[in-house]
Structures are given as C-alpha cells and as structure tokens.
C-alpha atoms as a PDB file:
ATOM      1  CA  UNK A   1      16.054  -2.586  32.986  1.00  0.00           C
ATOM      2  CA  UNK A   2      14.840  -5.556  34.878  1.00  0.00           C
ATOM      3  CA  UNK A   3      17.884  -7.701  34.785  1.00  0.00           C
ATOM      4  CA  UNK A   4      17.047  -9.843  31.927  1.00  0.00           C
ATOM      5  CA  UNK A   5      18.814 -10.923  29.454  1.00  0.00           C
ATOM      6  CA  UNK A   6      17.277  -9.698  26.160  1.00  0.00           C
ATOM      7  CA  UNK A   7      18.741  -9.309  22.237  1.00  0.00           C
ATOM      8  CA  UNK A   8      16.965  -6.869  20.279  1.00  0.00           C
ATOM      9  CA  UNK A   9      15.679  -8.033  16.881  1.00  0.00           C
ATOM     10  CA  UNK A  10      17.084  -6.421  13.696  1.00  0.00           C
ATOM     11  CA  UNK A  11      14.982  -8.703  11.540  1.00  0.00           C
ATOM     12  CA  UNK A  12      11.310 -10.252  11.102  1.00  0.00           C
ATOM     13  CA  UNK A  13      10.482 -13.775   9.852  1.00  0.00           C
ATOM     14  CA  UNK A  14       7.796 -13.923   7.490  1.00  0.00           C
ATOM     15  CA  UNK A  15       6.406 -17.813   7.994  1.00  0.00           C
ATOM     16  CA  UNK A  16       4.201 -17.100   4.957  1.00  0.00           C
ATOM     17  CA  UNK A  17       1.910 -19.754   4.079  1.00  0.00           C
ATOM     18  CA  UNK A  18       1.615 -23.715   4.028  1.00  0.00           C
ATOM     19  CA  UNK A  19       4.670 -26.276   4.454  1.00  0.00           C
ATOM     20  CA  UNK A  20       3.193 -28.056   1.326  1.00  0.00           C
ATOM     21  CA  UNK A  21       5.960 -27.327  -1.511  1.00  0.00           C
ATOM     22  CA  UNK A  22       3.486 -28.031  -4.340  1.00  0.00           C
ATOM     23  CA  UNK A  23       0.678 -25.529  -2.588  1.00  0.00           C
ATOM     24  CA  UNK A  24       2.860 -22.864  -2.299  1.00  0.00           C
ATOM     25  CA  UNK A  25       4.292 -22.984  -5.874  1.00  0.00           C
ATOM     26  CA  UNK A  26       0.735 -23.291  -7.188  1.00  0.00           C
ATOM     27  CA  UNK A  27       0.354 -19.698  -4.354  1.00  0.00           C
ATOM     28  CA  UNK A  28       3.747 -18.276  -6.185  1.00  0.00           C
ATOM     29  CA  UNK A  29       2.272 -18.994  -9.870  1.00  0.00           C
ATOM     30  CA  UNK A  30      -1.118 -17.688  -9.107  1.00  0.00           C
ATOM     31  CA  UNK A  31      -0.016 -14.193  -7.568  1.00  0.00           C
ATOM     32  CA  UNK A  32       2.697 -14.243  -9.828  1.00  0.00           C
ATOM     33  CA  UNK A  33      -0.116 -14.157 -12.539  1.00  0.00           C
ATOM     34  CA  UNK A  34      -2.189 -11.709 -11.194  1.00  0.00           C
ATOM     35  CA  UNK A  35      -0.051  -9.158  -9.926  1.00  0.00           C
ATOM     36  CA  UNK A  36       1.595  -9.262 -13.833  1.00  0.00           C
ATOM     37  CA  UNK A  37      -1.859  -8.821 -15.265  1.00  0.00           C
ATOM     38  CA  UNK A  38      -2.312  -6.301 -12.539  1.00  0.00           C
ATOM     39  CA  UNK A  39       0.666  -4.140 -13.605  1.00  0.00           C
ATOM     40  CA  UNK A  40      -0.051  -4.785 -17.376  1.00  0.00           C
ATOM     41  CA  UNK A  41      -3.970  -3.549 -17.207  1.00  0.00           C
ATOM     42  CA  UNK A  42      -3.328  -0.486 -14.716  1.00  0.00           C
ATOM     43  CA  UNK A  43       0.020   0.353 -17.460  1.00  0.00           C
ATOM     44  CA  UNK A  44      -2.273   0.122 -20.272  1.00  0.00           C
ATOM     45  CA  UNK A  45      -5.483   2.508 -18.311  1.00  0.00           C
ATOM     46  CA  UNK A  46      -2.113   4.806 -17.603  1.00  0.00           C
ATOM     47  CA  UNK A  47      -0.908   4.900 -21.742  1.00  0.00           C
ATOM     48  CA  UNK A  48      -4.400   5.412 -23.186  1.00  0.00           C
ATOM     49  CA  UNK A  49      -5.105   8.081 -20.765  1.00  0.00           C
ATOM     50  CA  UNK A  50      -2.031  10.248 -21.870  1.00  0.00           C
ATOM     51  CA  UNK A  51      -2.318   9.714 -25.119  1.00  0.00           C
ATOM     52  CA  UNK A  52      -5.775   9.783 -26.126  1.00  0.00           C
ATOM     53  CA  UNK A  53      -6.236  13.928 -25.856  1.00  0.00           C
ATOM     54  CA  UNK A  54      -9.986  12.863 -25.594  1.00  0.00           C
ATOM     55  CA  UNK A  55      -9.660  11.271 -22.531  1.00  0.00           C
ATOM     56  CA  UNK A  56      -8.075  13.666 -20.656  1.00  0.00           C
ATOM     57  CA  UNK A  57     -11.074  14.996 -18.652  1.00  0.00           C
ATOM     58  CA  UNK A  58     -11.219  15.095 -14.914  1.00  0.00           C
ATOM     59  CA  UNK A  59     -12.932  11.831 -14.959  1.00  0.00           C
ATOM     60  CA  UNK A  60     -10.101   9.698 -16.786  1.00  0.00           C
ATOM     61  CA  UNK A  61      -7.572  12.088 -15.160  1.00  0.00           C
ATOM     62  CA  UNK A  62      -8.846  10.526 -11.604  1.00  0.00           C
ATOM     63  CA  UNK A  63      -8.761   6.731 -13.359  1.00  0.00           C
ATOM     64  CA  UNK A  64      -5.104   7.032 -14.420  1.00  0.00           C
ATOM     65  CA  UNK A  65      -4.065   8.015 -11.186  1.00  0.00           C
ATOM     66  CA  UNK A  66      -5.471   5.523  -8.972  1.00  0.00           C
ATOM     67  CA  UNK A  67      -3.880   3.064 -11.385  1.00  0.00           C
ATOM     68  CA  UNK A  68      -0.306   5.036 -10.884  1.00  0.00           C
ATOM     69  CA  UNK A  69      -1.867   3.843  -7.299  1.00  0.00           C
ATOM     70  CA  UNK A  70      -2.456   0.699  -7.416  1.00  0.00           C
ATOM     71  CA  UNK A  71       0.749  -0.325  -9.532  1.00  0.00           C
ATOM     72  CA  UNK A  72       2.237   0.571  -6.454  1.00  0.00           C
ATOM     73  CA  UNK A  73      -0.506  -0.399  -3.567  1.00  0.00           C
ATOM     74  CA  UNK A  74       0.569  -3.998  -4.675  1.00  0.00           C
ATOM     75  CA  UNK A  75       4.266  -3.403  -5.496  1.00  0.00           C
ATOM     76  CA  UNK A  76       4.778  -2.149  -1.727  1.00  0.00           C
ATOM     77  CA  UNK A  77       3.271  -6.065  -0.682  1.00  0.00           C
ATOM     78  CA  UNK A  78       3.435  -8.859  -3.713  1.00  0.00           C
ATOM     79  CA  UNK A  79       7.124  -9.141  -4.173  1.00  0.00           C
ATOM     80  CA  UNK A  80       8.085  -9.881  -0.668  1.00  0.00           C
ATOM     81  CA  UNK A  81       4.546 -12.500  -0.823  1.00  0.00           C
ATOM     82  CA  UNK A  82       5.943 -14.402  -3.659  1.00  0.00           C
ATOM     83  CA  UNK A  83       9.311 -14.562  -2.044  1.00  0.00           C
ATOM     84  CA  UNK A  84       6.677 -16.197   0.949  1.00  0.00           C
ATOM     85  CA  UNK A  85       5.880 -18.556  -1.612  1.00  0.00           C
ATOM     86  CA  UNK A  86       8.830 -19.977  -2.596  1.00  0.00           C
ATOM     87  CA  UNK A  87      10.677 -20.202   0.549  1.00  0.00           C
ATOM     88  CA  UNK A  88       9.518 -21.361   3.790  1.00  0.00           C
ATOM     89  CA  UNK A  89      10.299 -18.111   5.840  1.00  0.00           C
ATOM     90  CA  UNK A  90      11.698 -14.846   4.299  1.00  0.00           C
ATOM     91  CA  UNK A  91      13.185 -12.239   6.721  1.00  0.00           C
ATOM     92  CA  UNK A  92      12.900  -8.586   6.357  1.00  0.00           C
ATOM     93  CA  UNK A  93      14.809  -5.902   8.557  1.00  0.00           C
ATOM     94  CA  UNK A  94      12.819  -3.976  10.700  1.00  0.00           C
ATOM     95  CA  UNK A  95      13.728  -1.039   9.173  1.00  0.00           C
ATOM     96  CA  UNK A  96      12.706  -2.320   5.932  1.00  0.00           C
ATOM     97  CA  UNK A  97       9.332  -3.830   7.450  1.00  0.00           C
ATOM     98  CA  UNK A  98       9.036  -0.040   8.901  1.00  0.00           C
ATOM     99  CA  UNK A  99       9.026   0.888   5.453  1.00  0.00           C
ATOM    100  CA  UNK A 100       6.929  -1.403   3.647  1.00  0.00           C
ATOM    101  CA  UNK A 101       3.976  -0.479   6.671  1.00  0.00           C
ATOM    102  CA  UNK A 102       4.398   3.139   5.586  1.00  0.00           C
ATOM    103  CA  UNK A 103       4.183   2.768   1.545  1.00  0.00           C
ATOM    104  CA  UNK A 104       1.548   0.388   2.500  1.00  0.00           C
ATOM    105  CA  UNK A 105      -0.341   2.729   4.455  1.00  0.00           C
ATOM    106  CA  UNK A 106      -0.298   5.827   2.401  1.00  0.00           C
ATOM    107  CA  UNK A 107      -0.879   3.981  -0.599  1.00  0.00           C
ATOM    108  CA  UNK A 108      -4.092   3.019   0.990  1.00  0.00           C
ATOM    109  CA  UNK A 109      -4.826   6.593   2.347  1.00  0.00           C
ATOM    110  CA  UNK A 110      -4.121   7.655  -0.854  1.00  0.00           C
ATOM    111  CA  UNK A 111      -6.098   5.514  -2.155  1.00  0.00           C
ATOM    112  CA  UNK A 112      -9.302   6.634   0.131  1.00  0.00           C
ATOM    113  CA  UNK A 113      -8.577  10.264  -0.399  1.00  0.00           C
ATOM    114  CA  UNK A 114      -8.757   9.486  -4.659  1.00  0.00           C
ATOM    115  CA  UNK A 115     -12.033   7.882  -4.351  1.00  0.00           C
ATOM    116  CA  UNK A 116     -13.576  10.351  -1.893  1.00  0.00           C
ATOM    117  CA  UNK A 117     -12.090  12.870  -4.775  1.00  0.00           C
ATOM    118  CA  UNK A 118     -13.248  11.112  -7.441  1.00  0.00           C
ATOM    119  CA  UNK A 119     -17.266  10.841  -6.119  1.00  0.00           C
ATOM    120  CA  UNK A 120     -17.464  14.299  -5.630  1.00  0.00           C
ATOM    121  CA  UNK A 121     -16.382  14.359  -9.073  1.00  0.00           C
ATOM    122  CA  UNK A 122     -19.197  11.927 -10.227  1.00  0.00           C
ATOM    123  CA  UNK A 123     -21.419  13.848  -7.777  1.00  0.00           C
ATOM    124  CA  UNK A 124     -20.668  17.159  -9.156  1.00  0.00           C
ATOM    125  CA  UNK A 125     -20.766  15.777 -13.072  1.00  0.00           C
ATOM    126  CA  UNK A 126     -24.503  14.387 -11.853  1.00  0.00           C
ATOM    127  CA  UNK A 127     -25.855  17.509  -9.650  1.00  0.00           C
ATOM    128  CA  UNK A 128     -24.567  20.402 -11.434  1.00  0.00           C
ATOM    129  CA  UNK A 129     -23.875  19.042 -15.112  1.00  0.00           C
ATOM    130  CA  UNK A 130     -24.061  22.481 -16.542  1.00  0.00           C
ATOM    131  CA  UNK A 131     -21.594  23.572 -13.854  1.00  0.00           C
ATOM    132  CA  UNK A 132     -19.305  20.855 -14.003  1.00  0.00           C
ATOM    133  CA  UNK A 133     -16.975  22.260 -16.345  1.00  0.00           C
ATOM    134  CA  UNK A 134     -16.690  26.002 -14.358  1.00  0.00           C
ATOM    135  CA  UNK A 135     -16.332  23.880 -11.198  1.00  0.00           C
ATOM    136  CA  UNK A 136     -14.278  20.658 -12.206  1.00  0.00           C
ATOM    137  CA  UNK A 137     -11.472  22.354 -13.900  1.00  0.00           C
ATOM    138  CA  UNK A 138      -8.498  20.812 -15.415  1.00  0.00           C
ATOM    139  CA  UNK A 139      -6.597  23.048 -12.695  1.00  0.00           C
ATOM    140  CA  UNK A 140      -8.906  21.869  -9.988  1.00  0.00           C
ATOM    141  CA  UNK A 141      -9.024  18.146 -10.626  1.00  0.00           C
ATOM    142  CA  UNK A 142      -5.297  18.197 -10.553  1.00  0.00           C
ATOM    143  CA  UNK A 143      -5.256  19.930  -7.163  1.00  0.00           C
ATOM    144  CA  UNK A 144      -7.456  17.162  -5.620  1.00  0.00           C
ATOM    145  CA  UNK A 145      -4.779  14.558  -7.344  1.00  0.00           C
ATOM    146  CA  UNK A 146      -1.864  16.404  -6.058  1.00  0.00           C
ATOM    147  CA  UNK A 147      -3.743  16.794  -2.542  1.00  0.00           C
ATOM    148  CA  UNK A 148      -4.641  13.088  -2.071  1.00  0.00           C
ATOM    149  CA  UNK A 149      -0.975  11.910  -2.715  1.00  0.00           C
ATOM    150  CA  UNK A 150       0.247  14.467  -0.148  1.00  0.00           C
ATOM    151  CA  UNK A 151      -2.572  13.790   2.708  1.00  0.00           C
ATOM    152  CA  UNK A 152      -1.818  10.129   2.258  1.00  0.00           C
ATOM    153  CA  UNK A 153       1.713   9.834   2.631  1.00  0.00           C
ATOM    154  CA  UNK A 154       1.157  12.729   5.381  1.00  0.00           C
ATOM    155  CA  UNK A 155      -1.777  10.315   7.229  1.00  0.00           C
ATOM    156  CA  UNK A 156       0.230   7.210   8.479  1.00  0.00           C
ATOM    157  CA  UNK A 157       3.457   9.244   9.066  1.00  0.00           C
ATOM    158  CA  UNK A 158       2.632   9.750  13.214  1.00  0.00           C
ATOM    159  CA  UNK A 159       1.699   6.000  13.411  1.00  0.00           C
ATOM    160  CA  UNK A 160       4.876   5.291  11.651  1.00  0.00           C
ATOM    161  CA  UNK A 161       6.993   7.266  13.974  1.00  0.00           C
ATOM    162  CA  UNK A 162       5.374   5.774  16.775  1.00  0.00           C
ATOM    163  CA  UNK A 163       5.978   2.475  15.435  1.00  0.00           C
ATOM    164  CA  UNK A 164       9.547   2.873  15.031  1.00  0.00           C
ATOM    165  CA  UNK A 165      10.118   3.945  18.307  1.00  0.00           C
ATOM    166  CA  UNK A 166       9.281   0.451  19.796  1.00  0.00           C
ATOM    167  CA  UNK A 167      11.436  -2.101  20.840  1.00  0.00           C
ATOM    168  CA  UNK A 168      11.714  -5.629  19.593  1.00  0.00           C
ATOM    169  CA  UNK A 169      12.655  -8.686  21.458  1.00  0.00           C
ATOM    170  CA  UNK A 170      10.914 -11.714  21.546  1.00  0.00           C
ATOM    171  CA  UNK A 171      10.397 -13.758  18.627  1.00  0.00           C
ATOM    172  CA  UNK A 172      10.888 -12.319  15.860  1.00  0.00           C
ATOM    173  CA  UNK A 173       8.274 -14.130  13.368  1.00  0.00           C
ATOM    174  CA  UNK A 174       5.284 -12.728  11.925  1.00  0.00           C
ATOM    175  CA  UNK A 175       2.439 -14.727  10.512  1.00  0.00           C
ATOM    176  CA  UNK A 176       1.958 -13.229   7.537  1.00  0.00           C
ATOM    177  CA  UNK A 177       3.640 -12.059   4.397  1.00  0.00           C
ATOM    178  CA  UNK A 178       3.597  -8.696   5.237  1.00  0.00           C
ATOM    179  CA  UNK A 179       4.100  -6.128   7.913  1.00  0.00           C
ATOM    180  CA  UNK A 180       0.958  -4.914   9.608  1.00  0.00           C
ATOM    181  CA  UNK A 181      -0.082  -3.012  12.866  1.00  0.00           C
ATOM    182  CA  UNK A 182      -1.212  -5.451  14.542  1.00  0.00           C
ATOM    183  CA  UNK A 183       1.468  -8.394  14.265  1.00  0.00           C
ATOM    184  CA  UNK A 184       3.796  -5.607  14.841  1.00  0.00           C
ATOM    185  CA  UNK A 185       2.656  -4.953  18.138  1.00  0.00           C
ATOM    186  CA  UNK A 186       2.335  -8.512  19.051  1.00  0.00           C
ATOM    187  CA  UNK A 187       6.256  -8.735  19.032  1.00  0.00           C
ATOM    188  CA  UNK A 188       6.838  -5.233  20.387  1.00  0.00           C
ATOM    189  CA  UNK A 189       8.489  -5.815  24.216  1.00  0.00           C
ATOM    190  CA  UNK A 190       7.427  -2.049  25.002  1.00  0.00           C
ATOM    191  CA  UNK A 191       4.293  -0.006  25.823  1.00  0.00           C
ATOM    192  CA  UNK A 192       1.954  -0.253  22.114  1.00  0.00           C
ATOM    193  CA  UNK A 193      -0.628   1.683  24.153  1.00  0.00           C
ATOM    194  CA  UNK A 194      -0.285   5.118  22.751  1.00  0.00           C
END
C-alpha cells in the first residue's frame, strides 16, 4: 500500500452518448426499432426452421442457431444502450459489467466458431456433394452446434477471470454504453499487463 487514500469502485458510469435530449431520444427510438425487428426476424428464421420438417437440414439447422445467437449477441448489449439513451449516465456494478463482457464475449466466439462451422458446411455441400450427406449428418451437424456454444463460452472465460481480479479506483466512468476490454483497463488501478 502506498499510503494513499483510495475507495474501490463497486459501480461503472456509462456516459453514453450526446447531452442533446432530442438526439438521444431520436438514438433510443432508432435502436429501440431495430433491435425489435432484430428479435422479431431472428424469432421468425427460429419458428420456420422447427417447423418446416423440410428445412431441417444441416444447412438451416446452422441458420437457426446463429439466430438463437444473435437474439442474444444483442440482448447481452442493447438494453443497457437504450437505458444510455434515455438517461444521461446509467451505472452498472462491476460485477454485473463483469458479466455483460463475458456473455458478450462468448456470444461473439460463438458466433466465430458457427460460421467457421457453417463454411465447412457450404464447403463440404460444394466439394463433395455426393458425400455430403455420409459426411454432414444430422448427428454431426449437431455436434459442431453443440461444440461452438461450448468453445465459446469456454474462450473468454481466462480473460474474464483475469479481469475480475483487478482492482478499481479511479473514476469510475466509461465512455461507452457497454463494457469492453479496453475501457476496462483504462480504469483498472492494478497491473493489466498479463
């Protein structure tokens, strides 16, 4: 300890975006918007898929889950955005901002990991097209679904970890409506080197 007199931080402060009331509200409406059309169209892509029996090949298999994925890539950010939007700063816990960085994070990993699935899929549907059947099971496609949800909300665990194990206590807001790496470390008081 070097004698100073320092409170740790329990909480962030999101400053969000512009001052301007009628700027943000026109933010709030837009995102607002979007992220309900963006829940309605993935919702729909989820319903036809399971109950259209036609459509349940590897292919539409793959589509339906990455928009299981991205109903919840943008649930882990938007809500706390539009609160952004209609208030001038919105605090979050920092165990609650640890949390949103990890759904954040393995929603995008998982999100990697589906795509990189679902090209070898493509690939193997365009290379070997009278294999693709023997070699893209229904067993098989469901395996590399199952496997990209695991490896990515196994990929950002150690950063996680290693996140929660700083300390915080300088100022406590972030500029941005979210919590990311790198404004993170900007109000971490310890060692962000490892």
């Amino acid at each position: 300890m070097d004698g100073t007199n320092q409170t740790t931080v329990t909480e962030f402060i999101f400053l969000g975006f512009s001052a301007v009331l009628y700027l943000r509200l026109t933010l709030f409406v837009v995102f607002l918007t979007v992220y309900v059309l963006s829940l309605m169209g993935n919702s729909l892509i989820i319903f036809i898929v399971l109950t259209d029996i036609t459509l349940q090949t590897p292919m539409y298999i793959f589509l339906g889950n990455l928009s299981f994925l991205e109903i919840w890539y943008t649930t882990a950010t938007v809500p706390k955005l539009l609160a952004t939007c209609l208030a001038q700063a919105v605090t979050i816990s920092v165990s609650g901002c640890l949390t949103q960085y990890y759904f954040f994070f393995s929603m995008g990993a998982t999100e990697c990991i589906l795509l990189a699935a679902m090209a070898y899929d493509r690939y193997l549907a365009i290379c070997s097209p009278l294999r693709y059947s023997l070699l893209m099971s229904l067993q098989v496609c469901l395996r590399f679904s199952a496997g990209s949800w695991i490896g990515g909300f196994i990929a950002p665990l150690l950063p996680t970890i290693l996140i929660s194990r700083l300390n915080f206590c300088g100022p406590q807001k972030i500029n941005h409506f979210f919590c990311d790496s790198d404004p993170i470390f900007k109000l971490s008081c310890s060692d962000t080197f490892l």
